[in-house]
Protein backbone atom coordinates (compact mmCIF):
# COMPACT_ATOMS: atom_id res chain seq x y z
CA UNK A 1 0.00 0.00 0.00
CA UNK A 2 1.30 3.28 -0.88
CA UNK A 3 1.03 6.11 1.43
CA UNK A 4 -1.63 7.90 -0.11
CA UNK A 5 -4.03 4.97 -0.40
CA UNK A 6 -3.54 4.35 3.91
CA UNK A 7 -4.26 8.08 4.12
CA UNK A 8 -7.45 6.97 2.18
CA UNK A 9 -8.63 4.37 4.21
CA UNK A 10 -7.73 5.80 7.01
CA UNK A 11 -10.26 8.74 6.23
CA UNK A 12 -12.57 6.11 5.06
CA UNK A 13 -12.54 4.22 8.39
CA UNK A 14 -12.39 7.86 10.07
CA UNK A 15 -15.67 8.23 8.71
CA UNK A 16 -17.44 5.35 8.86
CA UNK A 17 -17.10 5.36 12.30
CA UNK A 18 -18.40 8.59 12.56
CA UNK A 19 -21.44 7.77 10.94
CA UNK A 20 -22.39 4.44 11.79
CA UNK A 21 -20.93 4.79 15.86
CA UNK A 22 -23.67 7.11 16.60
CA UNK A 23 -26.29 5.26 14.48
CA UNK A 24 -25.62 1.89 16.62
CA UNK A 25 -26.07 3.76 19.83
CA UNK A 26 -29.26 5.11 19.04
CA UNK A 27 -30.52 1.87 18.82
CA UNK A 28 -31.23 1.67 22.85
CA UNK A 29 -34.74 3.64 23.46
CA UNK A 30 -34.46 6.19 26.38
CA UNK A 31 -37.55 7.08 27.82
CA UNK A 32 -37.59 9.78 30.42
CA UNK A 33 -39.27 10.03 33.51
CA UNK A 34 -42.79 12.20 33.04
CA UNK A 35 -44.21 14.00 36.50
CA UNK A 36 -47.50 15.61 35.43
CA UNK A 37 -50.04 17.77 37.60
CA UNK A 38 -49.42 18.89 41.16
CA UNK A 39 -47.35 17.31 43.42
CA UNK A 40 -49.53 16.18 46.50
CA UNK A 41 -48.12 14.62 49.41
CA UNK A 42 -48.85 13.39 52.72
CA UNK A 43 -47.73 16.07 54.26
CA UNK A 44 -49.59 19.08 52.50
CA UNK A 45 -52.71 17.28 53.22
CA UNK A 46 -51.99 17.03 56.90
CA UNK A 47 -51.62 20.69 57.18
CA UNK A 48 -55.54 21.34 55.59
CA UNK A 49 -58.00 22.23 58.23
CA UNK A 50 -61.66 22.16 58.29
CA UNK A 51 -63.00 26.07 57.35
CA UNK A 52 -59.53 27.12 55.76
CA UNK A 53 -60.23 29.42 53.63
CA UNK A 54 -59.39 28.97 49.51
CA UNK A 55 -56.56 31.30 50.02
CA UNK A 56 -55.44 29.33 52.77
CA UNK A 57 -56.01 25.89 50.67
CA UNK A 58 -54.36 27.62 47.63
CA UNK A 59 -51.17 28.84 49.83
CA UNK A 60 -51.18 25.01 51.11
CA UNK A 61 -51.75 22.78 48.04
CA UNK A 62 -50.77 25.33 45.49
CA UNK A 63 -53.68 26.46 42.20
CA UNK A 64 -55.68 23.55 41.35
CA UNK A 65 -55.06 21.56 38.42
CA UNK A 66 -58.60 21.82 37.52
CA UNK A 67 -60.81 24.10 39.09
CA UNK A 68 -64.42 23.45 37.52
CA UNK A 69 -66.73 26.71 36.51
CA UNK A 70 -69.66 24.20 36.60
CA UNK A 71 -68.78 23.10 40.37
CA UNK A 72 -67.04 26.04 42.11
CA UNK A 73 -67.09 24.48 45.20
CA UNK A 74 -64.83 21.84 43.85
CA UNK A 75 -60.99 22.13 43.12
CA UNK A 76 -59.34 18.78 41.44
CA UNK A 77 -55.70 17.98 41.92
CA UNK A 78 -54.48 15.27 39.91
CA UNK A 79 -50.55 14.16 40.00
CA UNK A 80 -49.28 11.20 37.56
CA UNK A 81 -45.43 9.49 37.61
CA UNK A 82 -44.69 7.71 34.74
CA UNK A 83 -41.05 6.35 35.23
CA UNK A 84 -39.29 5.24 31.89
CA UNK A 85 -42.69 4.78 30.42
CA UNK A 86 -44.31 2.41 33.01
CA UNK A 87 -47.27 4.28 35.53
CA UNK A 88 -45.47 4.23 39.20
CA UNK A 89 -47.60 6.54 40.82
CA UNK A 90 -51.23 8.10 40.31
CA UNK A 91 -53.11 10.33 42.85
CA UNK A 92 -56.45 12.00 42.90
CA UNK A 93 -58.06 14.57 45.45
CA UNK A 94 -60.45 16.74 45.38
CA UNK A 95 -61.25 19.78 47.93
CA UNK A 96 -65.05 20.51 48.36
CA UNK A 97 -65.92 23.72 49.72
CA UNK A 98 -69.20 25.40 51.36
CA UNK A 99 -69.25 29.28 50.11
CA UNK A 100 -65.13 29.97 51.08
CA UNK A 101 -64.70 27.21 53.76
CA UNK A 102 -63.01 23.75 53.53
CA UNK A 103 -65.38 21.16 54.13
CA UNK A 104 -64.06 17.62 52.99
CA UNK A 105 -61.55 16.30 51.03
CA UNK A 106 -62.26 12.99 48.79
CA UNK A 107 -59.24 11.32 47.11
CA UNK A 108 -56.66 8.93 47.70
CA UNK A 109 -55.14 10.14 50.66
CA UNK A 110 -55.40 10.55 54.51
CA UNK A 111 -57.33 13.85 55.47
CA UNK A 112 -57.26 15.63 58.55
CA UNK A 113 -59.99 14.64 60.94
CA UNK A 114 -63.52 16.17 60.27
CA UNK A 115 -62.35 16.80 56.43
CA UNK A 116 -63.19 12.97 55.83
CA UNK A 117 -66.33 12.69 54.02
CA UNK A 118 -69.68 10.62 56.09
CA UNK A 119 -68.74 8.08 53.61
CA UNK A 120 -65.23 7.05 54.45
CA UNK A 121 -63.85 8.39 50.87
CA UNK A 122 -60.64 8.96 52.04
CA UNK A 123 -58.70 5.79 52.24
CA UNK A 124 -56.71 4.30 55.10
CA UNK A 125 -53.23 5.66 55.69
CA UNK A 126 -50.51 4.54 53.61
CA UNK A 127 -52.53 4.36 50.58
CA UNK A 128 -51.39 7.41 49.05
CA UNK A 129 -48.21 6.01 47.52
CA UNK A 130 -49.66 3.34 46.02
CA UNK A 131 -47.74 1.75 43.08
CA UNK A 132 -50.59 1.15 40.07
CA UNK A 133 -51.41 -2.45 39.02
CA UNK A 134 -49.56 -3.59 36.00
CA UNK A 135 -52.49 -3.48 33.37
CA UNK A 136 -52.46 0.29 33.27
């Protein structure tokens, strides 16, 4: 081999690995982690009290994801973790209010005593951090 054919294929191979290095890594899928809708935890719903007003909820839990013109008595917070594609963590609350007063809280988490609803919708403690079942 002469010198200018090596300088040839060593260009060659120079560039082939540029182009086909970076096309071979791409192969591996990333998928990032996805947080979506207000963070609730545990501890922001401890602090709610029955009668807070909305300010006081809204300086608490932060502006409702959904706050409903047709029901506004009722904020919705809704929080979903998707970690590298696969549902980890899914919570649901809602505030229901009587004119500007805090009167019960219905979700997936542990409320304050007297927010709980007649019912029992709040769920036992613990439950918040549920992981989802696999089908979803």
């Amino acid at each position: 081999m002469t010198a200018s054919s090596k300088g040839v294929a060593a260009r060659l191979a120079l560039w082939l690995a540029f182009v086909f290095l970076p096309l071979a890594s791409g192969c591996a899928v990333y998928r990032i982690d996805i947080q979506q809708g207000n963070v609730v935890t545990q501890e922001m719903i401890s602090k709610l009290r029955p009668d807070m007003t909305r300010q006081q909820v809204k300086y608490v839990m932060g502006t409702p994801l959904v706050a409903d013109t047709f029901h506004p008595d009722r904020w919705d917070y809704f929080y979903k973790f998707d970690k590298a594609g696969n549902p980890r963590d899914r919570r649901q609350l809602t505030l229901v209010f009587d004119g500007d007063k805090l009167k019960k809280i219905l979700g997936d988490v542990t409320a304050a005593p007297g927010l709980v609803d007649s019912a029992g919708t709040t769920e036992a403690p613990g439950t918040a951090n549920k992981p989802l079942p696999k089908d979803h």
